[in-house]
Structure formats: structure tokens, C-alpha cells
C-alpha atoms as a PDB file:
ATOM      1  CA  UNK A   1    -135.287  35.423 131.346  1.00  0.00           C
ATOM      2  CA  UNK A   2    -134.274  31.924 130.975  1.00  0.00           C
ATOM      3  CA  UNK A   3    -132.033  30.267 127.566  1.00  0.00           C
ATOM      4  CA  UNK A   4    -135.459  28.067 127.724  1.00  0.00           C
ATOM      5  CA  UNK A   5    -137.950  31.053 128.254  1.00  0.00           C
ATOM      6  CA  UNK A   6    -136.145  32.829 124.945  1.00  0.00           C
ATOM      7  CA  UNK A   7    -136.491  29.459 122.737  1.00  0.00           C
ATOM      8  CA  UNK A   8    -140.140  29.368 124.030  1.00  0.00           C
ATOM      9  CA  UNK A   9    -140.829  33.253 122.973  1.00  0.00           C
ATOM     10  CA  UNK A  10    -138.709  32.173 119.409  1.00  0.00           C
ATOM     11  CA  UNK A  11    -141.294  28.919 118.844  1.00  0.00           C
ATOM     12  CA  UNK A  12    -144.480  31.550 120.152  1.00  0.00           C
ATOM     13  CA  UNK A  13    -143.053  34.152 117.173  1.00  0.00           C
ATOM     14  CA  UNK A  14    -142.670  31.386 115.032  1.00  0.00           C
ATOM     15  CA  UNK A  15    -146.028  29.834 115.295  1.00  0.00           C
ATOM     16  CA  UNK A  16    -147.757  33.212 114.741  1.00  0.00           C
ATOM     17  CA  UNK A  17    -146.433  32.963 111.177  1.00  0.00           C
ATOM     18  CA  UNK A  18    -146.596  29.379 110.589  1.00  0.00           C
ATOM     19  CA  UNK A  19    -148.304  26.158 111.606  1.00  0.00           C
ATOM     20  CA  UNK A  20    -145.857  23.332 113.793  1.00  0.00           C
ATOM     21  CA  UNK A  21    -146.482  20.461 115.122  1.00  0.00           C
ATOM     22  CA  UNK A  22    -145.783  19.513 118.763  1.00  0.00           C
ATOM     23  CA  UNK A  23    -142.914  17.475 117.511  1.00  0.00           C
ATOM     24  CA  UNK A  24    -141.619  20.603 115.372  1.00  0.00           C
ATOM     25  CA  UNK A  25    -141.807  22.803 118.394  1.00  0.00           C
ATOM     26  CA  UNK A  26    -140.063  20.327 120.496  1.00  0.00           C
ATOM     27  CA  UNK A  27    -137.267  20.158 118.031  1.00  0.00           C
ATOM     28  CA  UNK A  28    -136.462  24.232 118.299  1.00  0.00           C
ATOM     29  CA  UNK A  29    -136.649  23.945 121.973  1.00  0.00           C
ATOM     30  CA  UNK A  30    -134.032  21.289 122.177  1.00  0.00           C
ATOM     31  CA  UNK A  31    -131.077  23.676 120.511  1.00  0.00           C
ATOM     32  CA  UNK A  32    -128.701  24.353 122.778  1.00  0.00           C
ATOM     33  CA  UNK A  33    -126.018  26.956 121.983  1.00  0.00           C
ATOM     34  CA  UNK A  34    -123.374  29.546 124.067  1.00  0.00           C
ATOM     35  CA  UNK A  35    -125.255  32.294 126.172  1.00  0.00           C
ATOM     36  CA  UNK A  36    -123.343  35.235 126.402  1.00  0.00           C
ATOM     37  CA  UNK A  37    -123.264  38.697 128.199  1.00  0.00           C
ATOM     38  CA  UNK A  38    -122.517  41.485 125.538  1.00  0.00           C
ATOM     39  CA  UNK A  39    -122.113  45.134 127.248  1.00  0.00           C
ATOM     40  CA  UNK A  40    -124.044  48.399 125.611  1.00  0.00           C
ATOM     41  CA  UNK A  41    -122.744  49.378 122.754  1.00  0.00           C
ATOM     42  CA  UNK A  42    -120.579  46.566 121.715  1.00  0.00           C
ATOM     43  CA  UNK A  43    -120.987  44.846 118.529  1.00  0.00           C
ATOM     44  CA  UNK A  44    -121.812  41.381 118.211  1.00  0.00           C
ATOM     45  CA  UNK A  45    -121.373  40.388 114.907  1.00  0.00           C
ATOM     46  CA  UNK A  46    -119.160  42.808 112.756  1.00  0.00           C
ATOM     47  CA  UNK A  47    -119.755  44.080 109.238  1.00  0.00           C
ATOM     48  CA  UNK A  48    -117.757  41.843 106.867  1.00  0.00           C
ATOM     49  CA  UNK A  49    -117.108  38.962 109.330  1.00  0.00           C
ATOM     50  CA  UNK A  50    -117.747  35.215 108.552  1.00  0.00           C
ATOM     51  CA  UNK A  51    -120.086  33.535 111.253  1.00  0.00           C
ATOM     52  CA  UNK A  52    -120.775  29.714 112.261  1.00  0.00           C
ATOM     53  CA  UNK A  53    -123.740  30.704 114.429  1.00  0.00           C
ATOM     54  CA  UNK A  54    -126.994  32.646 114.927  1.00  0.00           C
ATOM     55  CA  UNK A  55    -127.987  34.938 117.586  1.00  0.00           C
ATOM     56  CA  UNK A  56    -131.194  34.612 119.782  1.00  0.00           C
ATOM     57  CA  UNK A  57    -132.044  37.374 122.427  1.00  0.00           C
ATOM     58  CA  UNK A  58    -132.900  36.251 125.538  1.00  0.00           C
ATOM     59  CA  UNK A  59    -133.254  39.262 127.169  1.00  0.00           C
ATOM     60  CA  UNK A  60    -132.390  43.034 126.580  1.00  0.00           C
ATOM     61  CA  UNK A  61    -132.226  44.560 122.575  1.00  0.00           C
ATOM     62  CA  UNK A  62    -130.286  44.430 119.770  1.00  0.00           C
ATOM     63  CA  UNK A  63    -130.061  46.613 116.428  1.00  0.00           C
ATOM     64  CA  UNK A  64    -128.787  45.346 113.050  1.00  0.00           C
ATOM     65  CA  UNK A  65    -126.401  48.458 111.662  1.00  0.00           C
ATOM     66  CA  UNK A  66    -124.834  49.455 108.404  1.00  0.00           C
ATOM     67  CA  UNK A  67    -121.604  51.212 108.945  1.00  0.00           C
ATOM     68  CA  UNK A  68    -119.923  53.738 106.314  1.00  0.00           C
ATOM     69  CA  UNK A  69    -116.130  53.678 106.133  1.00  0.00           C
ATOM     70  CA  UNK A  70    -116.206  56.967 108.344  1.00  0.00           C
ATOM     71  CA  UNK A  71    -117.426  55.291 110.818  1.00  0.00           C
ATOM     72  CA  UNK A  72    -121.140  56.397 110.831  1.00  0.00           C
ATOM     73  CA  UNK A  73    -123.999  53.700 111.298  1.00  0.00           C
ATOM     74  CA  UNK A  74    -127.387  53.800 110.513  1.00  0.00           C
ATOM     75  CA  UNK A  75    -130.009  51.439 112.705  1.00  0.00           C
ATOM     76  CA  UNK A  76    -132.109  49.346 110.211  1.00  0.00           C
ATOM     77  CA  UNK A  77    -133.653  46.743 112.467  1.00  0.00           C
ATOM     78  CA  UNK A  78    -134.362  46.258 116.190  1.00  0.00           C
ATOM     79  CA  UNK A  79    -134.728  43.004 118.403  1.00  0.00           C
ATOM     80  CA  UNK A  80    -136.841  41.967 121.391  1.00  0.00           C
ATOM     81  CA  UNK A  81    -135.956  38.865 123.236  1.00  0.00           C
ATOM     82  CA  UNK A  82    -137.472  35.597 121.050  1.00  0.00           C
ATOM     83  CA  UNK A  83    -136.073  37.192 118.121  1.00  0.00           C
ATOM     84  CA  UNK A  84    -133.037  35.362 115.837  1.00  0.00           C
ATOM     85  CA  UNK A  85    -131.617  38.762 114.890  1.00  0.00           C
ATOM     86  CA  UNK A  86    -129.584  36.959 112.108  1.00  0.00           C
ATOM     87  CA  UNK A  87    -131.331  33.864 110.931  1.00  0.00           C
ATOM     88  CA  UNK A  88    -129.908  35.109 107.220  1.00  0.00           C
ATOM     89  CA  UNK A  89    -126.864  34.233 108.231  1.00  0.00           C
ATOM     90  CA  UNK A  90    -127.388  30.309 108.279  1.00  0.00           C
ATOM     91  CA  UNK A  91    -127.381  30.606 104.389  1.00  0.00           C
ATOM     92  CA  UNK A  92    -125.324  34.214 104.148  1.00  0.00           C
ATOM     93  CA  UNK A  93    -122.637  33.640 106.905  1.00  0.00           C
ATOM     94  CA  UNK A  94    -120.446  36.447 105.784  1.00  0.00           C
ATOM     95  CA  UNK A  95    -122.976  39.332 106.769  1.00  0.00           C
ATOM     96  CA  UNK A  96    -123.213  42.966 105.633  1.00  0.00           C
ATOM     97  CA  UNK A  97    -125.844  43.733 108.234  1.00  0.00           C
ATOM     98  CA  UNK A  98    -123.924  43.332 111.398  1.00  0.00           C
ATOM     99  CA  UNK A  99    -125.482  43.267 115.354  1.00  0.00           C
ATOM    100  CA  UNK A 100    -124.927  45.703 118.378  1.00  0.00           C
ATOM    101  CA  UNK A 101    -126.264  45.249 122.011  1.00  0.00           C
ATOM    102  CA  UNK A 102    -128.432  48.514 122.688  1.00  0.00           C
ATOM    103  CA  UNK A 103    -129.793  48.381 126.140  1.00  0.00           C
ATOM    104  CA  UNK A 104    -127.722  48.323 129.551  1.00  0.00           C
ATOM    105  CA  UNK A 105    -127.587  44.275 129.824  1.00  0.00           C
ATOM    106  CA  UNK A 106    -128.241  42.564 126.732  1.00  0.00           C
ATOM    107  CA  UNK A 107    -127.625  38.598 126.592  1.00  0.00           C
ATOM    108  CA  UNK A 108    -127.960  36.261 123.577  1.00  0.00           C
ATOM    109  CA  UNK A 109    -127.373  32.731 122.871  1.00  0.00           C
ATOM    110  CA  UNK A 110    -125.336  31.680 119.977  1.00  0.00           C
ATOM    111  CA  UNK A 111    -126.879  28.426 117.885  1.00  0.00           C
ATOM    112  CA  UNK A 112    -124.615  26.856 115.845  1.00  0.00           C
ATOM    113  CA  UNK A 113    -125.059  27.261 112.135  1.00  0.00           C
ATOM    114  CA  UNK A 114    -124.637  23.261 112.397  1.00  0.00           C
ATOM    115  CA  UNK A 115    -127.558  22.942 114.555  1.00  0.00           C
ATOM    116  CA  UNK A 116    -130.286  24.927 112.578  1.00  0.00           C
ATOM    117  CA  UNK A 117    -129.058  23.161 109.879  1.00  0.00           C
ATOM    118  CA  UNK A 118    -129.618  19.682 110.907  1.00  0.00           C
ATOM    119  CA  UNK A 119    -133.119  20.952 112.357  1.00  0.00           C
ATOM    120  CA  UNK A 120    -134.016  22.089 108.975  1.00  0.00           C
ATOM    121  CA  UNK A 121    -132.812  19.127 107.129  1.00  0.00           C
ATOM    122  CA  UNK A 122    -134.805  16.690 109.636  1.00  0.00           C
ATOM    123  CA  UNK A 123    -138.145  18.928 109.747  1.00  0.00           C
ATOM    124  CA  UNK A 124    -139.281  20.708 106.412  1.00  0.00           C
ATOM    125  CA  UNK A 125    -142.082  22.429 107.882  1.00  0.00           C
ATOM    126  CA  UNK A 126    -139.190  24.187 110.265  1.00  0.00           C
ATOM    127  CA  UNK A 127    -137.352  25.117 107.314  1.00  0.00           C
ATOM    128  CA  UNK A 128    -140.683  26.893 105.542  1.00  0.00           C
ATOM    129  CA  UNK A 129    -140.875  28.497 109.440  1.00  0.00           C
ATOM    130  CA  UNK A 130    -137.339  30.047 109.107  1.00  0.00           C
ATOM    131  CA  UNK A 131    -137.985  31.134 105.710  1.00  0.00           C
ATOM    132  CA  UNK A 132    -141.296  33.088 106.971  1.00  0.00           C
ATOM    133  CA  UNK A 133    -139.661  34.304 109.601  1.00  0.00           C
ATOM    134  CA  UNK A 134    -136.995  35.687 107.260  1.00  0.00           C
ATOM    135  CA  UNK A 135    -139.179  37.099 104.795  1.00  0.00           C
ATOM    136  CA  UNK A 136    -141.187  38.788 107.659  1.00  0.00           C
ATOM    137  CA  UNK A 137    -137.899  40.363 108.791  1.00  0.00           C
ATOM    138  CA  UNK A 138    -137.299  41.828 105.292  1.00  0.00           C
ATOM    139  CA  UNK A 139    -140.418  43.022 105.042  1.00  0.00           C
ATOM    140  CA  UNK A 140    -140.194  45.389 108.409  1.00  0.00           C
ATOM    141  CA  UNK A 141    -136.989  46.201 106.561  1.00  0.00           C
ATOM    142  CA  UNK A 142    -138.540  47.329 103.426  1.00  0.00           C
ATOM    143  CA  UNK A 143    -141.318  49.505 106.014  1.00  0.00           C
ATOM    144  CA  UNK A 144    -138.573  51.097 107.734  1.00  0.00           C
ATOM    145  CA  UNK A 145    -137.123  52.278 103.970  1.00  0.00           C
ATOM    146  CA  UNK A 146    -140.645  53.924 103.502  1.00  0.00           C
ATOM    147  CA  UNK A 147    -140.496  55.561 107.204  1.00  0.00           C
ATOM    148  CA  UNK A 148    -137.008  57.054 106.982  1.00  0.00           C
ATOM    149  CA  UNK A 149    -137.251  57.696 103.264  1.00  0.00           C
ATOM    150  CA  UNK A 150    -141.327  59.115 103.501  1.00  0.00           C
ATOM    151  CA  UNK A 151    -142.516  60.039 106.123  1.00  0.00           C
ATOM    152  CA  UNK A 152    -141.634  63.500 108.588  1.00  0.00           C
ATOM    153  CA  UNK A 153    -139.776  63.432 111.285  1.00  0.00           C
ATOM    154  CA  UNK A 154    -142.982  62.879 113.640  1.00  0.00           C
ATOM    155  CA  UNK A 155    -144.441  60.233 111.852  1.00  0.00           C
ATOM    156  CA  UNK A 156    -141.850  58.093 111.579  1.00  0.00           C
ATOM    157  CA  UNK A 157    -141.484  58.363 115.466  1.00  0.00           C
ATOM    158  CA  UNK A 158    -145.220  57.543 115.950  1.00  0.00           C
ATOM    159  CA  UNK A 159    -144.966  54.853 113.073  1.00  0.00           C
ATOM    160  CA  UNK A 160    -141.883  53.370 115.086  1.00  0.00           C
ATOM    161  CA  UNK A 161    -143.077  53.277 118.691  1.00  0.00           C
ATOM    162  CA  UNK A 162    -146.190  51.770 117.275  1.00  0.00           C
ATOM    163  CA  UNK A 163    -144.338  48.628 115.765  1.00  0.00           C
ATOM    164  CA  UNK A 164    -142.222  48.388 118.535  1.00  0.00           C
ATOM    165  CA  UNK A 165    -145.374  48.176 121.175  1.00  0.00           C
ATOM    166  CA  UNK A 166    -147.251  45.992 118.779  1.00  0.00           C
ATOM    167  CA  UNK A 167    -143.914  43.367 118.534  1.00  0.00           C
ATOM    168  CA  UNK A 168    -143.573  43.672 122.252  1.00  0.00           C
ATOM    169  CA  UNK A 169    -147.180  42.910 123.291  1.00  0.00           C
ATOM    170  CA  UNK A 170    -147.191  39.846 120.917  1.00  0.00           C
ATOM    171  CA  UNK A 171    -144.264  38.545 122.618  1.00  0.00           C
ATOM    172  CA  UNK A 172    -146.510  39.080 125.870  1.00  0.00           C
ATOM    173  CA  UNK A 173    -143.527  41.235 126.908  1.00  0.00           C
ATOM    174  CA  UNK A 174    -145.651  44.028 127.709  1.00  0.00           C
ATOM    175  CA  UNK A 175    -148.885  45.721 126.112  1.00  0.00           C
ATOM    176  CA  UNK A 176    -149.419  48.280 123.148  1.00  0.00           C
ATOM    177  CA  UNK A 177    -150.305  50.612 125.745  1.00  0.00           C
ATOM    178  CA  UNK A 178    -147.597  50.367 128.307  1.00  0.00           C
ATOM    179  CA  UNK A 179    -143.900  48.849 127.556  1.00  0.00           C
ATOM    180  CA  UNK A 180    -140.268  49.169 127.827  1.00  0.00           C
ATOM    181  CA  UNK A 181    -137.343  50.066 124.963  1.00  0.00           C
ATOM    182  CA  UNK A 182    -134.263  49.761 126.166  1.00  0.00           C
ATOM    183  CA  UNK A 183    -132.807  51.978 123.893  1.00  0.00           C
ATOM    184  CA  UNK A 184    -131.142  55.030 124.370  1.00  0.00           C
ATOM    185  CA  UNK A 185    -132.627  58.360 122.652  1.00  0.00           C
ATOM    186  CA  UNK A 186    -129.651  58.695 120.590  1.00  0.00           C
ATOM    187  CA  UNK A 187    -130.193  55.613 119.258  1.00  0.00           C
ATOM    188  CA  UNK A 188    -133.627  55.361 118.350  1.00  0.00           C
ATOM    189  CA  UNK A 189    -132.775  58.810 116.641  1.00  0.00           C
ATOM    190  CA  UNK A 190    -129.971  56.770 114.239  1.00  0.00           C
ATOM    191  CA  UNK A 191    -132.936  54.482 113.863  1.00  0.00           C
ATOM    192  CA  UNK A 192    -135.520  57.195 112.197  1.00  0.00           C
ATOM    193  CA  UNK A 193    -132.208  59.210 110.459  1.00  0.00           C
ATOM    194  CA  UNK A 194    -132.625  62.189 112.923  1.00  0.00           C
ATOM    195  CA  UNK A 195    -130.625  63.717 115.519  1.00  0.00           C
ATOM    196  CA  UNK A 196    -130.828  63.699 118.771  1.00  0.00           C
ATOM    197  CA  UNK A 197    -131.856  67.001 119.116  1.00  0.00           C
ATOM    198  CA  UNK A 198    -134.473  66.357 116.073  1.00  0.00           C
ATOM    199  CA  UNK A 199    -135.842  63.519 117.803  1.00  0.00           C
ATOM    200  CA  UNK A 200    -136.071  65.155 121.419  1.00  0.00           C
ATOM    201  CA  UNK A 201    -138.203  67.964 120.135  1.00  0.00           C
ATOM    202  CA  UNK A 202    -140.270  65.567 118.375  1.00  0.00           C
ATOM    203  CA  UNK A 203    -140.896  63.084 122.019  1.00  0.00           C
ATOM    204  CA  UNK A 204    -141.843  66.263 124.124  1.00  0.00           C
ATOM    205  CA  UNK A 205    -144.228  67.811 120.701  1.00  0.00           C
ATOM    206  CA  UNK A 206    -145.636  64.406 121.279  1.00  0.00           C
ATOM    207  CA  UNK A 207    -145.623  64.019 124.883  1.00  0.00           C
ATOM    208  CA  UNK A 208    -147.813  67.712 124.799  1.00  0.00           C
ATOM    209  CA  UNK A 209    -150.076  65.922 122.393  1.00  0.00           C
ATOM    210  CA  UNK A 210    -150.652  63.201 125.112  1.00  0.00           C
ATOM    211  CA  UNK A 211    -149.765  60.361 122.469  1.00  0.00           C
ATOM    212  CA  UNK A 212    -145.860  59.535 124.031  1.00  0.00           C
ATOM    213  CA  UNK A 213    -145.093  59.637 126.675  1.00  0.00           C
ATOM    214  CA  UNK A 214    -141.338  58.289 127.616  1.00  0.00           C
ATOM    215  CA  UNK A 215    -139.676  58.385 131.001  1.00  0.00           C
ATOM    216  CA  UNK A 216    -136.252  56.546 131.032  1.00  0.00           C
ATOM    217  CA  UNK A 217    -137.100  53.293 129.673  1.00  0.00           C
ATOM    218  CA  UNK A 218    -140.632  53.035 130.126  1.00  0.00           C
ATOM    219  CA  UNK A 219    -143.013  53.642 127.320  1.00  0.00           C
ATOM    220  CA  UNK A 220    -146.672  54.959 127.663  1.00  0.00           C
ATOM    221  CA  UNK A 221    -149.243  55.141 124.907  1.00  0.00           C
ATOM    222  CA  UNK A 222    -152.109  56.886 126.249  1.00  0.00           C
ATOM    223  CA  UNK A 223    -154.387  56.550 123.188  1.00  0.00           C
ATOM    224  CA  UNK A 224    -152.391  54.111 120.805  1.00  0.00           C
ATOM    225  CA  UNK A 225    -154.629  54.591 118.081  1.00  0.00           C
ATOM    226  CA  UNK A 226    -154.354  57.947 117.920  1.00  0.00           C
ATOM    227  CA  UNK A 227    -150.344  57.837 117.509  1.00  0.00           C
ATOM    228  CA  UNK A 228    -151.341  55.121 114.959  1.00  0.00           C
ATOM    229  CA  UNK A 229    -153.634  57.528 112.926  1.00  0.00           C
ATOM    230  CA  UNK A 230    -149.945  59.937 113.049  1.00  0.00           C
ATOM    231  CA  UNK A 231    -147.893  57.581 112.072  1.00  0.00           C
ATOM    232  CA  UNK A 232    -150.020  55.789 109.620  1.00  0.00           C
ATOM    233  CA  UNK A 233    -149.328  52.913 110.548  1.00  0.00           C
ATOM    234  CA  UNK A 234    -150.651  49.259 109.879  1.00  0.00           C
ATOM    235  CA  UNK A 235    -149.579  46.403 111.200  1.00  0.00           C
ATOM    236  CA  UNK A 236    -150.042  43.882 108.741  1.00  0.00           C
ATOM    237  CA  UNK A 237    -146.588  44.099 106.839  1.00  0.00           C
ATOM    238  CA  UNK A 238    -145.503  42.519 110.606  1.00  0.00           C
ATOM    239  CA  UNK A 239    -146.903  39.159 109.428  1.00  0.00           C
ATOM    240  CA  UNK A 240    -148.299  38.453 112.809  1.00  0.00           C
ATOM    241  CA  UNK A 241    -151.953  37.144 111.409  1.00  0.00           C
ATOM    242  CA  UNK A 242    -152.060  33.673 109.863  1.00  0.00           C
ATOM    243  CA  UNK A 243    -155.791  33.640 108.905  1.00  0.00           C
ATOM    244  CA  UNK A 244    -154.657  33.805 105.569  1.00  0.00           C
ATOM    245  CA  UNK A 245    -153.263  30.233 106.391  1.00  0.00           C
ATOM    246  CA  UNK A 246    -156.849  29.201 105.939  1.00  0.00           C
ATOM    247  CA  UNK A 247    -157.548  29.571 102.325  1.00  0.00           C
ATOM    248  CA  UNK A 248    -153.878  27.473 101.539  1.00  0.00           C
END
């Protein structure tokens, strides 16, 4: 995928949340920043460390990660390409919530803080954007406190996969019934606060169940609302819907 092809998803995301103009949109697709190749499992952004920039995936994943002194992280957020993992970080610029690449090639470009601020200073309605965008991002947060924190072991899978396909088919990436996470099982099981072996029993209980069905990277849903009816899921905390624009 393109540097342009990733500011187009990031304007497509954008717009399902809020309402820009042609002239907005044409603004965001005229940053420019550094692409970069990051290799699996390197970080990107460390916890603690003061940042001039934010990162948009252009292709690939990333995870945002808290990290205990021992060493031990715990996956709180995933990206798909279109996403600015760290848009926080244009007012927050020393982060807590650092960045790891996740998949075998993962490659971002790096907007200057400088940038997204002179975009938001010259276009208000860009500003409210990022600010949705932000609060939309907290929210999945919040969801993911309830999964970990709630729900068993195979719900939270179900609920997971099912935001994952949902995010991916929006981004027209893929569909709800048939995508690809490249993510590693170990690392989806940091994600839901399992372990591996936890989460392995739990992919082939629901693989028998003919709701998941996971080779490698590629993703099957036979009946996704079935494993939405496990995990309980809803999509609306995902802020994807702006009918409610029309009452405002």
C-alpha cells in the first residue's frame, strides 16, 4: 500500500465519524511525513519517551502496550493500516502507551507533530475530526477493559475477532466474514490476558464450533453472527455510524 493509499484509508476512517469538506480532506492528504520499515517485534515509540511526531500505518499492524518494570506487557489496542495509532500524542507527546510492530512487515509514516498542528489550527472542523477520532479510540479502550476484566476466556476471543473483522471490513481491507490479522497467537493471547496455551484451546473449541476458523494469517468467520451472539458483542461503541450526525 501506498504513503497516499494510507492517508486516503485515514480521511475514509475519519469521515465515518465526522463530516469534511472536500477542502478538509484535501488538507489531510497533503501531509507528508518519514515512511519507515519497523521489523516484528520492535517498538516504535517507547514507554516514557518524548515524541515530535505521529504514527500512521500504511500497511501491516501495530499494538499500543503497557510495560511493567519486569518487563511484562500487556496489548491494549491494535492498528490496521489508516489508523494514527498515537494521535494523543500531538497534545501528550511524552506517552505512557507506547507502539510495537506486530506482523512480519509493518511500515508507518511519521507526521510531524508540527504538521497536524498547523492543519488543525487552519481547519477547525479537522480539529473536532481528530478529537472524534480520539475519543473513539478511548472508547475501544474502555471495551477492551470490560472484555479482559468480564468476560471468559472464549468470549473475549469471539468479542475480539469480531471488532477486528468489523474495523477491517470498514477499511474495505477485507470482509467480516473473511480477513487477515497479522498477529501472532502469542500476541493476540497478551491482548485478551491469556496464555498461549489458554488461547490455543480456546481457537480449536471454536474452530469445532465452526465459528473460527484461523489458518496462519487468514481469518474465517463462517457464521459471524453467531461468534457475535458468543462474544456479545455490539459494534456501536466503534463509532463507525454517524446517523446520529443528523439530529445535531
Amino acid at each position: 500500500m501506498s504513503v497516499h493509499s494510507a492517508l486516503d484509508l485515514f480521511v475514509r476512517k475519519l469521515c465515518q465519524r465526522s463530516c469534511l469538506t472536500e477542502e478538509e480532506k484535501g488538507a489531510i492528504l497533503a501531509l507528508e511525513g518519514r515512511e519507515a520499515e519497523i521489523p516484528p517485534h520492535q517498538d516504535i515509540v517507547r514507554p516514557g519517551e518524548l515524541t515530535d511526531f505521529s504514527c500512521l500505518v500504511v500497511s501491516g499492524m501495530a499494538a499500543r502496550f503497557g510495560q511493567l518494570p519486569d518487563g511484562l506487557r500487556q496489548i491494549t489496542a491494535v492498528y490496521i493500516p489508516g489508523d494514527m495509532c498515537d494521535l494523543y500524542s500531538l497534545m501528550l507527546p511524552k506517552v505512557e502507551w507506547a507502539l510495537q510492530a506486530l506482523s512480519a512487515r509493518l511500515t508507518i509514516i511519521r507526521v510531524p507533530h508540527q504538521q497536524l498542528k498547523d492543519l488543525v489550527q487552519a481547519y477547525p472542523a479537522v480539529a473536532e475530526a481528530f478529537w472524534r477520532d480520539c475519543v473513539a479510540d478511548a472508547s475501544i479502550l474502555s471495551q477492551w477493559v470490560v472484555n479482559v476484566g468480564r468476560r471468559d476466556a472464549r468470549k473475549r476471543t469471539a468479542h475480539l475477532f469480531c471488532e477486528l473483522s468489523l474495523r477491517i471490513e470498514q477499511a474495505g481491507l477485507g470482509s467480516r466474514h473473511s480477513f487477515q490479522v497479522l498477529a501472532i497467537q502469542s500476541q493476540l493471547a497478551d491482548a485478551l490476558g491469556m496464555t498461549p496455551v489458554h488461547m490455543n484451546r480456546v481457537m480449536r473449541a471454536l474452530r469445532q464450533d465452526n465459528l473460527l476458523i484461523v489458518q496462519g494469517r487468514d481469518v474465517q468467520v463462517p457464521d459471524w453472527d453467531a461468534l457475535a451472539a458468543v462474544g456479545g458483542f455490539e459494534g456501536g461503541y466503534l463509532e463507525m455510524n454517524q446517523s446520529w450526525r443528523q439530529a445535531h
